[in-house]
N, C-alpha and C. Protein backbone atom coordinates (compact mmCIF):
# COMPACT_ATOMS: atom_id res chain seq x y z
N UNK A 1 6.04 -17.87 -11.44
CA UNK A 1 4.87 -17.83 -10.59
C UNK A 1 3.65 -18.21 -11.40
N UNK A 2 2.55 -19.15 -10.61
CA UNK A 2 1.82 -19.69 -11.51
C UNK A 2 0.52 -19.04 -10.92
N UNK A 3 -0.07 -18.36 -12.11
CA UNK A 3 -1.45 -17.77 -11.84
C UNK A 3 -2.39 -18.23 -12.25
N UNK A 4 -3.62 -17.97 -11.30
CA UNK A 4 -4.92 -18.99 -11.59
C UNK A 4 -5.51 -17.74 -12.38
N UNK A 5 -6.71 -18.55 -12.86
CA UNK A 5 -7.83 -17.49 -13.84
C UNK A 5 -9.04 -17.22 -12.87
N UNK A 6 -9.91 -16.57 -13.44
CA UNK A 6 -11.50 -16.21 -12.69
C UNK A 6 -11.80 -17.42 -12.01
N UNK A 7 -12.03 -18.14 -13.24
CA UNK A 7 -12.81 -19.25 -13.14
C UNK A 7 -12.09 -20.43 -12.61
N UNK A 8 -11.12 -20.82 -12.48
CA UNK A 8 -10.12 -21.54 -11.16
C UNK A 8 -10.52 -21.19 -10.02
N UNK A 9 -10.46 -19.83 -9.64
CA UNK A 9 -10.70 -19.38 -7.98
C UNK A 9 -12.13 -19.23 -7.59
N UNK A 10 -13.43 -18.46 -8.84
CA UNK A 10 -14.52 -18.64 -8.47
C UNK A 10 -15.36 -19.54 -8.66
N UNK A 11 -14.55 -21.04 -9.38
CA UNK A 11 -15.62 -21.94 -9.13
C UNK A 11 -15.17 -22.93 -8.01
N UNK A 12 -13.61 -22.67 -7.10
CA UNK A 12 -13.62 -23.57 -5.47
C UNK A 12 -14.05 -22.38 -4.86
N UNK A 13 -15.54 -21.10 -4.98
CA UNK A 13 -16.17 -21.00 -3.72
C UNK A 13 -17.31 -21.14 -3.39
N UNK A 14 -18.02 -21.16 -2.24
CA UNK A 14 -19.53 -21.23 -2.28
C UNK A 14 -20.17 -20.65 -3.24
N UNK A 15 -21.28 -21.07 -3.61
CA UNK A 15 -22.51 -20.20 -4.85
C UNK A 15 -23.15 -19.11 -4.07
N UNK A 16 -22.78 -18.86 -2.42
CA UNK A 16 -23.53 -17.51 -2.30
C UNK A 16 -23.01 -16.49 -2.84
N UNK A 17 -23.92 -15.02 -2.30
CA UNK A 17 -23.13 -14.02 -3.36
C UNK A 17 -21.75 -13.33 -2.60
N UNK A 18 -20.61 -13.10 -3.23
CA UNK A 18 -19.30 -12.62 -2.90
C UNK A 18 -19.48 -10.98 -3.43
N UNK A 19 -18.39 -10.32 -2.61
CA UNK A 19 -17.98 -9.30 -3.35
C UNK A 19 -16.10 -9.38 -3.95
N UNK A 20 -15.81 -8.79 -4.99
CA UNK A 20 -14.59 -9.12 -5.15
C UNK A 20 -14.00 -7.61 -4.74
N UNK A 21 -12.51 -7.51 -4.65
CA UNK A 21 -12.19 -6.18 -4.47
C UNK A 21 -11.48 -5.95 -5.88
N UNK A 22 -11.31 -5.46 -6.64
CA UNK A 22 -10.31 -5.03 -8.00
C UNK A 22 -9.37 -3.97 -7.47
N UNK A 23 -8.26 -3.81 -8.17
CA UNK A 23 -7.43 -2.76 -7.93
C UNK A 23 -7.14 -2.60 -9.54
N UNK A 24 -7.29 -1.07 -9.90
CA UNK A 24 -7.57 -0.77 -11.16
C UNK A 24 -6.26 0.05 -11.27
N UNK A 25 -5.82 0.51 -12.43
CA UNK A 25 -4.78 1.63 -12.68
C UNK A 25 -5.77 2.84 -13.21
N UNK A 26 -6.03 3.75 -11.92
CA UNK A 26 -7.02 4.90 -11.90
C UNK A 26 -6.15 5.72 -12.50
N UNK A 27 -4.84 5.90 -12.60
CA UNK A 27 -4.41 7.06 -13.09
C UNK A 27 -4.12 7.69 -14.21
N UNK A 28 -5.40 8.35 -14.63
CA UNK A 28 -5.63 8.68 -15.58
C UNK A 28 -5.40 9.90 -15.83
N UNK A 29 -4.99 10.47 -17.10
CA UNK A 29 -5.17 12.12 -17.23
C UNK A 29 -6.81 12.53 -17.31
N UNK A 30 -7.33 13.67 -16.94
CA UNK A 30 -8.38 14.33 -17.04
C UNK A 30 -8.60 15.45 -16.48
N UNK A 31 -9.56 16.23 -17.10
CA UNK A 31 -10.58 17.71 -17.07
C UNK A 31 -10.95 17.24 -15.91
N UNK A 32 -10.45 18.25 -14.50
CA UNK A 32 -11.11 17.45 -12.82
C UNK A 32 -12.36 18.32 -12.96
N UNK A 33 -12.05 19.57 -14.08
CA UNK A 33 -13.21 20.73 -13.65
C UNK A 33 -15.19 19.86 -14.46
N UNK A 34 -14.48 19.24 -15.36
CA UNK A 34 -15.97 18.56 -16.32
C UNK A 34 -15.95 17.22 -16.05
N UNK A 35 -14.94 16.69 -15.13
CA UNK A 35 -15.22 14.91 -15.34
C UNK A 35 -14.45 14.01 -16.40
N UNK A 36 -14.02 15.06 -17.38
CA UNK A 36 -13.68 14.19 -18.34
C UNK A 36 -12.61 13.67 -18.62
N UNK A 37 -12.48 12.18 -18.72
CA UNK A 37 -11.23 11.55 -18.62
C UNK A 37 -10.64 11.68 -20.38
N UNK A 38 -9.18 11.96 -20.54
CA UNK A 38 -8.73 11.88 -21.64
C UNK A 38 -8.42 10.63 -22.88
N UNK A 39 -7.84 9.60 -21.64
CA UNK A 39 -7.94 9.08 -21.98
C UNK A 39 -8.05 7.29 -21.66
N UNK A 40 -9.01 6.93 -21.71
CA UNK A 40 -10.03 5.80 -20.92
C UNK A 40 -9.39 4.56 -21.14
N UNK A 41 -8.31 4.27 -21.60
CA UNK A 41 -7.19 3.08 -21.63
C UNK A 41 -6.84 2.41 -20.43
N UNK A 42 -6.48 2.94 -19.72
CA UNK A 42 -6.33 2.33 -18.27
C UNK A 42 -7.54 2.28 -17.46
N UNK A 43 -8.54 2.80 -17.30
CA UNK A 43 -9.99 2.21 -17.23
C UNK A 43 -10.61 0.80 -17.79
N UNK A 44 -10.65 1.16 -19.40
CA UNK A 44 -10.76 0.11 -20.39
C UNK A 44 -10.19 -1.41 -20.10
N UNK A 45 -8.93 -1.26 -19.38
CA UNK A 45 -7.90 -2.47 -19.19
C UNK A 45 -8.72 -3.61 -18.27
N UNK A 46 -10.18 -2.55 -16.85
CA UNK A 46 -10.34 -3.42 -15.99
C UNK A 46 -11.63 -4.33 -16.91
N UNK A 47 -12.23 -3.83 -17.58
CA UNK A 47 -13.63 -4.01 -17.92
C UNK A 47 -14.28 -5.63 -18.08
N UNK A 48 -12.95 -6.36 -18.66
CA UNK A 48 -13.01 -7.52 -18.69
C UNK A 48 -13.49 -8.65 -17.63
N UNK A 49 -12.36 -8.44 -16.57
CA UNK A 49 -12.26 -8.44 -15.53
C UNK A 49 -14.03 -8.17 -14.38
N UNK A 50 -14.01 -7.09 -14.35
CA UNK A 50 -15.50 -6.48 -13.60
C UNK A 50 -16.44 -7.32 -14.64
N UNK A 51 -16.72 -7.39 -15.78
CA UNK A 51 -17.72 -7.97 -16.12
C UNK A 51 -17.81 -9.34 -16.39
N UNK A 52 -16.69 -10.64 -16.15
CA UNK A 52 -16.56 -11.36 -15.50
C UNK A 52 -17.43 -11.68 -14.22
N UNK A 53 -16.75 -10.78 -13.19
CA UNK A 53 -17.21 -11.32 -11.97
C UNK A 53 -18.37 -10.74 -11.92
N UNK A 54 -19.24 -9.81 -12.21
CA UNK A 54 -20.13 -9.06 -12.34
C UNK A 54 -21.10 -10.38 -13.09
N UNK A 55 -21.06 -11.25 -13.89
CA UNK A 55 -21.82 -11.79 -14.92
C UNK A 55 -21.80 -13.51 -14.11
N UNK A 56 -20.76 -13.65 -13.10
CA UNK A 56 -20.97 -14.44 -11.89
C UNK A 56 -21.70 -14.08 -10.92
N UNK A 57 -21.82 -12.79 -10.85
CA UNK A 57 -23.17 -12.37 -9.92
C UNK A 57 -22.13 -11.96 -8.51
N UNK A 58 -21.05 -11.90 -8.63
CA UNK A 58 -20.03 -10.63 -7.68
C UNK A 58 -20.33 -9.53 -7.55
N UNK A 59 -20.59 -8.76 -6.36
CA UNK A 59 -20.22 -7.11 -6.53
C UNK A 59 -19.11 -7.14 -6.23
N UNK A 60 -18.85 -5.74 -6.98
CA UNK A 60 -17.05 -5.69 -7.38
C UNK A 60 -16.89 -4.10 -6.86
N UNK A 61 -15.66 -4.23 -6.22
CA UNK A 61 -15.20 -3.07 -5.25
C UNK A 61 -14.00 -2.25 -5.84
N UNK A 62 -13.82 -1.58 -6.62
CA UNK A 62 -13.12 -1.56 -7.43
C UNK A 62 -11.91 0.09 -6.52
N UNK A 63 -10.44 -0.40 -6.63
CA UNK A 63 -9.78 0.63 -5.85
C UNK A 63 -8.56 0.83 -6.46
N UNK A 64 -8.22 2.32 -6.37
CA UNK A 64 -6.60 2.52 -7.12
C UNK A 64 -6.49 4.27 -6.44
N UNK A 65 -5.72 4.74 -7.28
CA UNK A 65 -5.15 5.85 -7.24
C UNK A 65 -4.97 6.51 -8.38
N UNK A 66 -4.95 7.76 -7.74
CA UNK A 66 -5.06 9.25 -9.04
C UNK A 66 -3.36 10.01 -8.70
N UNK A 67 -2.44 9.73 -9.29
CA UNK A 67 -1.33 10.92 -8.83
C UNK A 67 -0.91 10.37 -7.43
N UNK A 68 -0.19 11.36 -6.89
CA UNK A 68 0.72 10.88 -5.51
C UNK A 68 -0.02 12.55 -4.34
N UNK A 69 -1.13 12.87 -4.24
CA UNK A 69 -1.02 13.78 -3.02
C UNK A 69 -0.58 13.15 -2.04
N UNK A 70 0.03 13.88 -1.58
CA UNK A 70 0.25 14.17 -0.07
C UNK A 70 -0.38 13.16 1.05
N UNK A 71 0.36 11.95 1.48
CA UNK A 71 -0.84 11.30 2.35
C UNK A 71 -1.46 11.93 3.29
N UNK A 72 -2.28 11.58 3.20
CA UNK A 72 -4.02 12.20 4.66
C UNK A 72 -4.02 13.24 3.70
N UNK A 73 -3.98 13.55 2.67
CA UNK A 73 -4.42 15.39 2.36
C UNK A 73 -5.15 14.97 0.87
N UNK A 74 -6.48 15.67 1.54
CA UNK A 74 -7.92 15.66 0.16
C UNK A 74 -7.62 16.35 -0.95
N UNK A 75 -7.61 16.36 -2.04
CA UNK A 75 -7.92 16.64 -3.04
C UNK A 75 -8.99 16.89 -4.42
N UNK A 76 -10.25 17.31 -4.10
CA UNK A 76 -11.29 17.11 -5.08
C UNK A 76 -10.25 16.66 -6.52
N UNK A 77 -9.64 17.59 -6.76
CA UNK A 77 -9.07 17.30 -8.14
C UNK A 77 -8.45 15.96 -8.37
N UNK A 78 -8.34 15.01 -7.40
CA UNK A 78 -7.68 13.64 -7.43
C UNK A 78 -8.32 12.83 -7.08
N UNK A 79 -9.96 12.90 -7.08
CA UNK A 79 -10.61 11.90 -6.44
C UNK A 79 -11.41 11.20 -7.43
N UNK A 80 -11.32 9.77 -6.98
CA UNK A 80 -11.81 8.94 -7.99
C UNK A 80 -13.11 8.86 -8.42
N UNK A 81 -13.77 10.06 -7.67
CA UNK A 81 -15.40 10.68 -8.31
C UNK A 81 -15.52 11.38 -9.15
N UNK A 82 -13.99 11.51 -9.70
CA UNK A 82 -13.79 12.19 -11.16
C UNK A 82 -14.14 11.40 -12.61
N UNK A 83 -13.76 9.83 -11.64
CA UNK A 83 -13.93 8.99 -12.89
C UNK A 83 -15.35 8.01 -13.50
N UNK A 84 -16.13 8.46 -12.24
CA UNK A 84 -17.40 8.08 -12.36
C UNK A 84 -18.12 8.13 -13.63
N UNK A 85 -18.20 9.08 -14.42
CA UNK A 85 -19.14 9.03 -15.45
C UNK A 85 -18.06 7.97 -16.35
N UNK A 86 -16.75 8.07 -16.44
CA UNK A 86 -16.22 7.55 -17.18
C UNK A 86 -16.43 5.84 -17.19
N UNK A 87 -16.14 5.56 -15.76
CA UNK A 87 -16.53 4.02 -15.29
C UNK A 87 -17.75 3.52 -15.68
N UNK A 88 -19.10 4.22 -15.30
CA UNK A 88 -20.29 4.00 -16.17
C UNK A 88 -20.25 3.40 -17.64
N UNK A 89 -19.50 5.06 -18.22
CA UNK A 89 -19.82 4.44 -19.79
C UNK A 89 -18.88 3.21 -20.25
N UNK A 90 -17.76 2.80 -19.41
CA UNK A 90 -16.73 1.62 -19.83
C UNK A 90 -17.27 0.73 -19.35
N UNK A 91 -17.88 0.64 -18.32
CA UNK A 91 -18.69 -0.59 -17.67
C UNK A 91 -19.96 -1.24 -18.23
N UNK A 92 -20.44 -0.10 -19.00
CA UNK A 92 -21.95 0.02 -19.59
C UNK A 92 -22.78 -0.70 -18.11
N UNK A 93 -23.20 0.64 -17.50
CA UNK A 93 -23.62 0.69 -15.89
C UNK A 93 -24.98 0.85 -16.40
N UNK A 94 -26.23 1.41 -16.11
CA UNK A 94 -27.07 2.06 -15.56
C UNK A 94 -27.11 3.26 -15.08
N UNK A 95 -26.31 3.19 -13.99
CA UNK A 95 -25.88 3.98 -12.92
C UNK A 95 -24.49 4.29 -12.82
N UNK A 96 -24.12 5.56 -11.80
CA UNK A 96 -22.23 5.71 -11.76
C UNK A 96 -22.49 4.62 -10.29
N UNK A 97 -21.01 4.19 -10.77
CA UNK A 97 -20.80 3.18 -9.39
C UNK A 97 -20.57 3.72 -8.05
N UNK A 98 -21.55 3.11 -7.46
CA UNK A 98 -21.43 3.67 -5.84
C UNK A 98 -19.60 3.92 -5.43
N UNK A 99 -19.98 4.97 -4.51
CA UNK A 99 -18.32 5.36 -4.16
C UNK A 99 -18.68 5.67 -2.72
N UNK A 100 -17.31 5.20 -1.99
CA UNK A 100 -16.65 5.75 -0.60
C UNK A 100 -15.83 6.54 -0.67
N UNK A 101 -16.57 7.45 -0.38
CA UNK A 101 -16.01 9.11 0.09
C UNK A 101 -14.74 9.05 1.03
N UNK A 102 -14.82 8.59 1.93
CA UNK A 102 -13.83 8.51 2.89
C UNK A 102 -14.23 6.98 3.21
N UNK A 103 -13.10 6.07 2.58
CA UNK A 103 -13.05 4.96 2.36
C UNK A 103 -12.10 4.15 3.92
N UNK A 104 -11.76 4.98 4.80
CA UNK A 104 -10.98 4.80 5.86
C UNK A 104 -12.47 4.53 7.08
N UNK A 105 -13.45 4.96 6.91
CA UNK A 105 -14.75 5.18 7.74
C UNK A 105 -15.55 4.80 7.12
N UNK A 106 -16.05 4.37 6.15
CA UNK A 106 -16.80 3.83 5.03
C UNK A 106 -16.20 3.22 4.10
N UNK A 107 -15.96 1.67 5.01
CA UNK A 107 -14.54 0.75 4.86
C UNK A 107 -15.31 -0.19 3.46
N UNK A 108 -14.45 -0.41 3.21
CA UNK A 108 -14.80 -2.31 2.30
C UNK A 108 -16.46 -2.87 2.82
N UNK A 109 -15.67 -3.23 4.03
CA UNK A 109 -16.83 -4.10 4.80
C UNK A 109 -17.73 -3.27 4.77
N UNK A 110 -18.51 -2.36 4.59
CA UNK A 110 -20.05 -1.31 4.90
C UNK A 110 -19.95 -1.77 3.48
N UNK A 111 -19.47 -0.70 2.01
CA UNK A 111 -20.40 -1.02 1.43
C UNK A 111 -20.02 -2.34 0.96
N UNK A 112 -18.86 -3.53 0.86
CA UNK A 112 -19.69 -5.10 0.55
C UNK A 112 -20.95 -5.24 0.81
N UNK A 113 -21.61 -4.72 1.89
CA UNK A 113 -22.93 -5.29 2.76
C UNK A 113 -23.85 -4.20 1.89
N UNK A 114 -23.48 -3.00 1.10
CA UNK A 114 -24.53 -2.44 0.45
C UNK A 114 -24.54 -2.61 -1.22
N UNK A 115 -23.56 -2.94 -1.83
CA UNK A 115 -23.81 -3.49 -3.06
C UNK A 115 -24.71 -4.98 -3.12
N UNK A 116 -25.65 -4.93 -4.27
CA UNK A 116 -25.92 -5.97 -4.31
C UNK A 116 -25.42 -6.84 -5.64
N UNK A 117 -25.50 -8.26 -5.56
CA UNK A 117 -24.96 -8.64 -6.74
C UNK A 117 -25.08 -8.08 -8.35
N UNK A 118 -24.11 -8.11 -8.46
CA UNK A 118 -23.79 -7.19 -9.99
C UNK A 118 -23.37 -5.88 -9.68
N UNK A 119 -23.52 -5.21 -8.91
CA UNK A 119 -23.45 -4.16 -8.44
C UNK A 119 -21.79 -3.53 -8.52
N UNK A 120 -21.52 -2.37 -8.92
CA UNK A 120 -19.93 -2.28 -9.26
C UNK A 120 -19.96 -0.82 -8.33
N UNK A 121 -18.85 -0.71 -7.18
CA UNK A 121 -18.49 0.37 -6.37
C UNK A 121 -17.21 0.81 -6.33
N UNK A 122 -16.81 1.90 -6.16
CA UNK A 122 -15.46 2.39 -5.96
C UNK A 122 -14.98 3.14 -5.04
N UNK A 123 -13.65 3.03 -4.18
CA UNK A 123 -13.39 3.50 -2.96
C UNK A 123 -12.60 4.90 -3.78
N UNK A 124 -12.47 5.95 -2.95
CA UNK A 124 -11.66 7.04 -3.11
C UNK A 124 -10.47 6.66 -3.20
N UNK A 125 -9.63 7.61 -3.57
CA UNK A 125 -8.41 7.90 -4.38
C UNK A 125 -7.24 7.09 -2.85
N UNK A 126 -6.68 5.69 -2.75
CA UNK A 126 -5.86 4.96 -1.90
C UNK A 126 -4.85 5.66 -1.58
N UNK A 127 -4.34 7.10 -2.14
CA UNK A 127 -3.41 7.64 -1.89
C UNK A 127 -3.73 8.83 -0.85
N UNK A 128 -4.91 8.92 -0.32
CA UNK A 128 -5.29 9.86 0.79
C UNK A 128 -5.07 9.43 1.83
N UNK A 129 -5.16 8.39 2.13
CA UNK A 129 -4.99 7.29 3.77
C UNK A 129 -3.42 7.32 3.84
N UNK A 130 -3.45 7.90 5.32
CA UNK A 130 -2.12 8.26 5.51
C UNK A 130 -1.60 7.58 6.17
N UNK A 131 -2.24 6.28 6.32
CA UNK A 131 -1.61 5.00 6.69
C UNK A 131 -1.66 3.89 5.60
């Protein structure tokens, strides 16, 4: 199977601004009670990637999973607002990246339309949607 690079696919599209979606390997060990991820390797893996399209002037939508709950069933302890401070400091943000709470109702499409270019967001933990 022959795979294209960034720059193959984002230079056949228009120059307006895009958002990309990423799918990251969120599953990380961590402290759910302090935030703190153990260990930031599988975070680290996307960074390349996001700051790529990020440095094309993409906002980047970034989505994965924490563990296997239970589909449809919440978990604070599994939600990918655990990994926020962590994404910041791997991203070297400003800011923690905007997140969808309930990413089933506060779809893709809402925030694409609220990031602005450069802008890096993350949907909740893909393993809650029980579809």
């Amino acid at each position: 199977m022959d795979y294209h690079t960034l720059d193959e696919v984002t230079s056949k599209l228009p120059t307006e601004p895009h958002t990309a979606l990423v799918r990251i390997d969120a599953d990380v060990d961590a402290d759910y009670s302090t935030k703190k991820v153990a260990d930031t390797s599988r975070l680290e893996a996307c960074k390349a990637t996001v700051d790529e399209l990020r440095t094309k002037g993409y906002a980047v939508i970034l989505a994965g999973h924490i563990k296997r709950p239970p589909p449809g069933e919440y978990s604070s302890k599994l939600s990918t607002s655990n990994l926020l401070p962590a994404l910041q400091s791997i991203l070297d943000l400003e800011e923690h990246p905007r997140f969808a709470f309930n990413w089933e109702d506060d779809f893709v499409e809402c925030m694409s339309h609220r990031l602005e270019s450069g802008e890096v967001g993350i949907l909740d933990n893909l393993r809650f949607s029980s579809g």
